[in-house]
PDB file of N, CA and C in Angstrom:
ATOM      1  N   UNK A   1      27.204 105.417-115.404  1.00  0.00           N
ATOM      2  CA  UNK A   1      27.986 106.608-115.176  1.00  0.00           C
ATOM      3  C   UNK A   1      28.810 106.493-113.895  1.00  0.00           C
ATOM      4  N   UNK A   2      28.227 106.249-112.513  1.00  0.00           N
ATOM      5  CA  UNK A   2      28.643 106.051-111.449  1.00  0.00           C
ATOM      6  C   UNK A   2      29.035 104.579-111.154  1.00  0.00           C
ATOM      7  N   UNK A   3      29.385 103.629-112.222  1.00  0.00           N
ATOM      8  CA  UNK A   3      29.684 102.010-111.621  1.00  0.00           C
ATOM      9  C   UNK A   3      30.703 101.728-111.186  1.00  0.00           C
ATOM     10  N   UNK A   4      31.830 102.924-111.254  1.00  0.00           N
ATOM     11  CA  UNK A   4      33.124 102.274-110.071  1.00  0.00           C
ATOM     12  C   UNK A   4      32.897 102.581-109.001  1.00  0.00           C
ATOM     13  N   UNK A   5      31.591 103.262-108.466  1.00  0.00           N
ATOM     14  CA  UNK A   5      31.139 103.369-107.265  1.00  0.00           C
ATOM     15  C   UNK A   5      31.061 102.554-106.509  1.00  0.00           C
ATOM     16  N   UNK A   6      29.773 101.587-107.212  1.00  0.00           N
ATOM     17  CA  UNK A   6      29.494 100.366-106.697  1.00  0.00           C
ATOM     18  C   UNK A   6      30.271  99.305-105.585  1.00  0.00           C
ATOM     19  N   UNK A   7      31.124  99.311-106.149  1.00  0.00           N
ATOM     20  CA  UNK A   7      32.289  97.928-105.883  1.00  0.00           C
ATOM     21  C   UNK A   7      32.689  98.582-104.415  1.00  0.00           C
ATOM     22  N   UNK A   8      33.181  99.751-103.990  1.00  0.00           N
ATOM     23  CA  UNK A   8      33.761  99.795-102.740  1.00  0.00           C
ATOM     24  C   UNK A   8      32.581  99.397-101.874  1.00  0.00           C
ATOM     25  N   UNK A   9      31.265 100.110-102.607  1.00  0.00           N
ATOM     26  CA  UNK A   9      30.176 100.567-101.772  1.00  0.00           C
ATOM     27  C   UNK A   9      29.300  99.124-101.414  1.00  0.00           C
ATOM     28  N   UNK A  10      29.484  97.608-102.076  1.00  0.00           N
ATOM     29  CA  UNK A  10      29.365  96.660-101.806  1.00  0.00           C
ATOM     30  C   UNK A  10      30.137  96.527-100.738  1.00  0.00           C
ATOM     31  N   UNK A  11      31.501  96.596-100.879  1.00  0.00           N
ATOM     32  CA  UNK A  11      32.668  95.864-100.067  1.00  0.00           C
ATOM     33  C   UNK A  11      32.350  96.435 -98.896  1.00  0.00           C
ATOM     34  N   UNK A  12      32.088  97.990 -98.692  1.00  0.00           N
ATOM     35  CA  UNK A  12      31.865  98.191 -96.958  1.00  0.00           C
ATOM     36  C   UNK A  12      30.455  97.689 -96.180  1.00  0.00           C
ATOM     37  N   UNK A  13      29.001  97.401 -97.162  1.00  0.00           N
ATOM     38  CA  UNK A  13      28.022  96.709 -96.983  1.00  0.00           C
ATOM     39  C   UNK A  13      28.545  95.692 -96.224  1.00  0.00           C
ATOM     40  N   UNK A  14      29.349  94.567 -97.131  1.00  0.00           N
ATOM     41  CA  UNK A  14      29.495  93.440 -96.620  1.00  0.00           C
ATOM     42  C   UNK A  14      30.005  92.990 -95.297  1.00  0.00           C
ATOM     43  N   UNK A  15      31.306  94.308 -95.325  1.00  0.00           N
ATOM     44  CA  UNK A  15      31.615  94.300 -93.925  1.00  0.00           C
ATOM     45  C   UNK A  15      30.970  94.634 -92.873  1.00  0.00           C
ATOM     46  N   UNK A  16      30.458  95.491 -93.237  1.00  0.00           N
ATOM     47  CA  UNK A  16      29.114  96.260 -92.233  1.00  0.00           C
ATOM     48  C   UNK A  16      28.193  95.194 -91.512  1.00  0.00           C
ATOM     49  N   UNK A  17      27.850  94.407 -92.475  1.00  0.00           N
ATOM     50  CA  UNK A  17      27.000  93.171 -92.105  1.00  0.00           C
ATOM     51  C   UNK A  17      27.747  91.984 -91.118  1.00  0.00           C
ATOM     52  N   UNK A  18      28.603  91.968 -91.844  1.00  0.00           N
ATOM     53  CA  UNK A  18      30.238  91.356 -90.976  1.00  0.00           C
ATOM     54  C   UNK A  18      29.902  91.700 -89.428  1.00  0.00           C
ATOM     55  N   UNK A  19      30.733  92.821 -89.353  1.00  0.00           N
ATOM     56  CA  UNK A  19      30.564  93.420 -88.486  1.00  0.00           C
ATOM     57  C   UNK A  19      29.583  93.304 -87.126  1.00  0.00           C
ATOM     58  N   UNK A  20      27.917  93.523 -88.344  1.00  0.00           N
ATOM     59  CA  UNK A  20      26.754  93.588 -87.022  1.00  0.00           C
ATOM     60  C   UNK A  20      26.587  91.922 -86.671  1.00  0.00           C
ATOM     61  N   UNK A  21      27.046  91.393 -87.482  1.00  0.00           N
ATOM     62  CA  UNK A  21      26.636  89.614 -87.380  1.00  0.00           C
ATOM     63  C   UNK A  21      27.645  89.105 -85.624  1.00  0.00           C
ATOM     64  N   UNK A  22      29.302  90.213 -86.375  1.00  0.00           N
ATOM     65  CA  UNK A  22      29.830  89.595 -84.741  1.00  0.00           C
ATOM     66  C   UNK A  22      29.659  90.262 -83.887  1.00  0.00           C
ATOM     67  N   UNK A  23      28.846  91.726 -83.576  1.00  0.00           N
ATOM     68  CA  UNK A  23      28.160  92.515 -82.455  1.00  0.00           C
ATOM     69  C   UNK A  23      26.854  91.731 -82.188  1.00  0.00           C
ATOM     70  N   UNK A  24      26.286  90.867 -82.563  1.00  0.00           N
ATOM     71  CA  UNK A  24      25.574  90.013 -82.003  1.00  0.00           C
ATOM     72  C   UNK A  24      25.701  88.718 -81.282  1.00  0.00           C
ATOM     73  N   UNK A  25      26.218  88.315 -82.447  1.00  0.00           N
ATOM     74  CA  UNK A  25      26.505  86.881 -81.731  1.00  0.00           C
ATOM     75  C   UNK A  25      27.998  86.653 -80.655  1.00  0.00           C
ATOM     76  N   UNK A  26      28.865  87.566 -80.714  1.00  0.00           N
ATOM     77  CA  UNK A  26      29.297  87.439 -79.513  1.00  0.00           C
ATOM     78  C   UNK A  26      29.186  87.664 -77.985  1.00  0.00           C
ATOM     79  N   UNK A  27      27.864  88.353 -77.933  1.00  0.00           N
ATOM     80  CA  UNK A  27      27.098  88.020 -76.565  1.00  0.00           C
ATOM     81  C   UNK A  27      26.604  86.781 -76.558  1.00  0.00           C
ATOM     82  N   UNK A  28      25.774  86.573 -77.507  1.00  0.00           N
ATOM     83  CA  UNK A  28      24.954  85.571 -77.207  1.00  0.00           C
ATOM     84  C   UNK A  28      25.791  84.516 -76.873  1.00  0.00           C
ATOM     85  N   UNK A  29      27.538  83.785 -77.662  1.00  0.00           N
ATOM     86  CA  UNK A  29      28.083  83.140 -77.156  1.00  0.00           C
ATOM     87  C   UNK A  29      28.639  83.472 -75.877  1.00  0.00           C
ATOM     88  N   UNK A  30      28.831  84.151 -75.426  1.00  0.00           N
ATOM     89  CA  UNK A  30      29.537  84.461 -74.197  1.00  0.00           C
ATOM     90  C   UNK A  30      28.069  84.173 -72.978  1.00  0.00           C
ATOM     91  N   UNK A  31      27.119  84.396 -73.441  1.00  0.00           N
ATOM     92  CA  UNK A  31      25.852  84.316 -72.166  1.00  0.00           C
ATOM     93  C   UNK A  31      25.922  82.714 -72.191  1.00  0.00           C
ATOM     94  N   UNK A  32      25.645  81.603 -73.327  1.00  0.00           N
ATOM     95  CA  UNK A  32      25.915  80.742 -73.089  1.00  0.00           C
ATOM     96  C   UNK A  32      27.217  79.673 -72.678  1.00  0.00           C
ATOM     97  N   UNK A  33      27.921  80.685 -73.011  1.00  0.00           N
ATOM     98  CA  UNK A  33      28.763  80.123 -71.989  1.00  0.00           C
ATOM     99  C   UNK A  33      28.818  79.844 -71.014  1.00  0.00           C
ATOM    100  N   UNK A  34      28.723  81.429 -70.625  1.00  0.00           N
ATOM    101  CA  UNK A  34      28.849  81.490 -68.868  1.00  0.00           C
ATOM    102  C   UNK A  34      27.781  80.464 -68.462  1.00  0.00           C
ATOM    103  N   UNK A  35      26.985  80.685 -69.176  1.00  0.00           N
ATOM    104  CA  UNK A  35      25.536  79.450 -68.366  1.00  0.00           C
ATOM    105  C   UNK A  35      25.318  78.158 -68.378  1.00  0.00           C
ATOM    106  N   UNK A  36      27.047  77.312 -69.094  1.00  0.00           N
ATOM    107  CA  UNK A  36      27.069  76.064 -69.589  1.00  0.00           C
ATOM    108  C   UNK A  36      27.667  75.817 -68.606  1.00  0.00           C
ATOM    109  N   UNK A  37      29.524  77.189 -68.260  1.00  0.00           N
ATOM    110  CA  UNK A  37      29.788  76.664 -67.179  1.00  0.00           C
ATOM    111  C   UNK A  37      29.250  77.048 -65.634  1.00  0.00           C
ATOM    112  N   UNK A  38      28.442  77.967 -65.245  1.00  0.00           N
ATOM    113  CA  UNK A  38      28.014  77.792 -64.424  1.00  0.00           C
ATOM    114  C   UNK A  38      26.818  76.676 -64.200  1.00  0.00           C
ATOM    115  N   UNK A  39      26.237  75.711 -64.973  1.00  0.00           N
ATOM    116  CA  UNK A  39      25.864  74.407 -65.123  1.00  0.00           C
ATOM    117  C   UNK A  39      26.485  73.576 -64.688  1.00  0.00           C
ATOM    118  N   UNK A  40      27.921  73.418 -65.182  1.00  0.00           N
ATOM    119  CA  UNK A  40      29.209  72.389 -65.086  1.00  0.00           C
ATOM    120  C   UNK A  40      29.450  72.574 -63.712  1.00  0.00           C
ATOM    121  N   UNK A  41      29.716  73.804 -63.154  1.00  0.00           N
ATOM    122  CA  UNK A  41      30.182  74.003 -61.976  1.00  0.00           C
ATOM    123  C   UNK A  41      29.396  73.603 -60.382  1.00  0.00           C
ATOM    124  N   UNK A  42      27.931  73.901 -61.031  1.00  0.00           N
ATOM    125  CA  UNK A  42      26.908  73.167 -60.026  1.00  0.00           C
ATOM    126  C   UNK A  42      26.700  71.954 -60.003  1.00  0.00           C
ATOM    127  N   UNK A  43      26.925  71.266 -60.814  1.00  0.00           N
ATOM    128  CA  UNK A  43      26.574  70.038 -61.199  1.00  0.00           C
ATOM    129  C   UNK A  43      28.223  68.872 -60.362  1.00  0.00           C
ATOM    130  N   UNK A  44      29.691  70.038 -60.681  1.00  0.00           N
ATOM    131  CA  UNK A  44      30.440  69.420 -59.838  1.00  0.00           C
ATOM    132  C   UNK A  44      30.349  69.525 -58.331  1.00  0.00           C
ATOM    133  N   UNK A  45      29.327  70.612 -58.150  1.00  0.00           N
ATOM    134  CA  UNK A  45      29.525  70.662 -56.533  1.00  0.00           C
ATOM    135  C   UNK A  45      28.345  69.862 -56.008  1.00  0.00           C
ATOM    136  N   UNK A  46      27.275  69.327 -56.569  1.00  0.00           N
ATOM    137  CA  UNK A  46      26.655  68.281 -57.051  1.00  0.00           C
ATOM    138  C   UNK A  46      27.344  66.858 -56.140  1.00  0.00           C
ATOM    139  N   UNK A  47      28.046  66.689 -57.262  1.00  0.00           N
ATOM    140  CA  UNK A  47      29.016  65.571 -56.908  1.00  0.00           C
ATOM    141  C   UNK A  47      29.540  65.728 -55.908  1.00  0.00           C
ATOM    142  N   UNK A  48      30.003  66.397 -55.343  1.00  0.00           N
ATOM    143  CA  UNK A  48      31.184  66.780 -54.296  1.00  0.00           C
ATOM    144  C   UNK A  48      29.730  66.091 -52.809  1.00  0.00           C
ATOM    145  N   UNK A  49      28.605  67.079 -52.796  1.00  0.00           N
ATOM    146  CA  UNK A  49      27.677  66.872 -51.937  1.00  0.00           C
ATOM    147  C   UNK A  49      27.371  65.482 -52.155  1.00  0.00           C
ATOM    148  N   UNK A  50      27.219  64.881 -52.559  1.00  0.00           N
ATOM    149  CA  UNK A  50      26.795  63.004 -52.704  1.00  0.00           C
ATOM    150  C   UNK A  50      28.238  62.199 -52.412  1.00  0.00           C
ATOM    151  N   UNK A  51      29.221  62.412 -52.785  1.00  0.00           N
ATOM    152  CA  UNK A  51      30.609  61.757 -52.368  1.00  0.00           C
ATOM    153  C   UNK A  51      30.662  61.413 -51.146  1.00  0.00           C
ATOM    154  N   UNK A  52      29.964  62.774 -50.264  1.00  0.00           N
ATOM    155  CA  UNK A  52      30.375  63.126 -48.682  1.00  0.00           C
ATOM    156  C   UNK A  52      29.817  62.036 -48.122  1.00  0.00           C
TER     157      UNK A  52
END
């Protein structure tokens, strides 16, 4: 009775999920970031201290 319902009511699910998948994981990339390059960055001043 109600099956042309369905179909939008998938399509905003999917996005929905969409959605929470990149409200997650774009912290998590951004924390590792910052913590790869603040790695990189110690690690050049690292170098800099042994050069001297």
């Amino acid at each position: 009775m109600f099956s042309h319902e369905s179909t939008p009511l998938i399509l905003m699910f999917v996005i929905l999920l969409l959605c929470m998948l990149a409200a997650v994981l774009h912290p998590v990339h951004a924390f590792f970031d910052r913590v790869r390059r603040r790695r990189g960055s110690s690690a050049e001043i690292a170098k800099e201290v042994d050069s001297r």
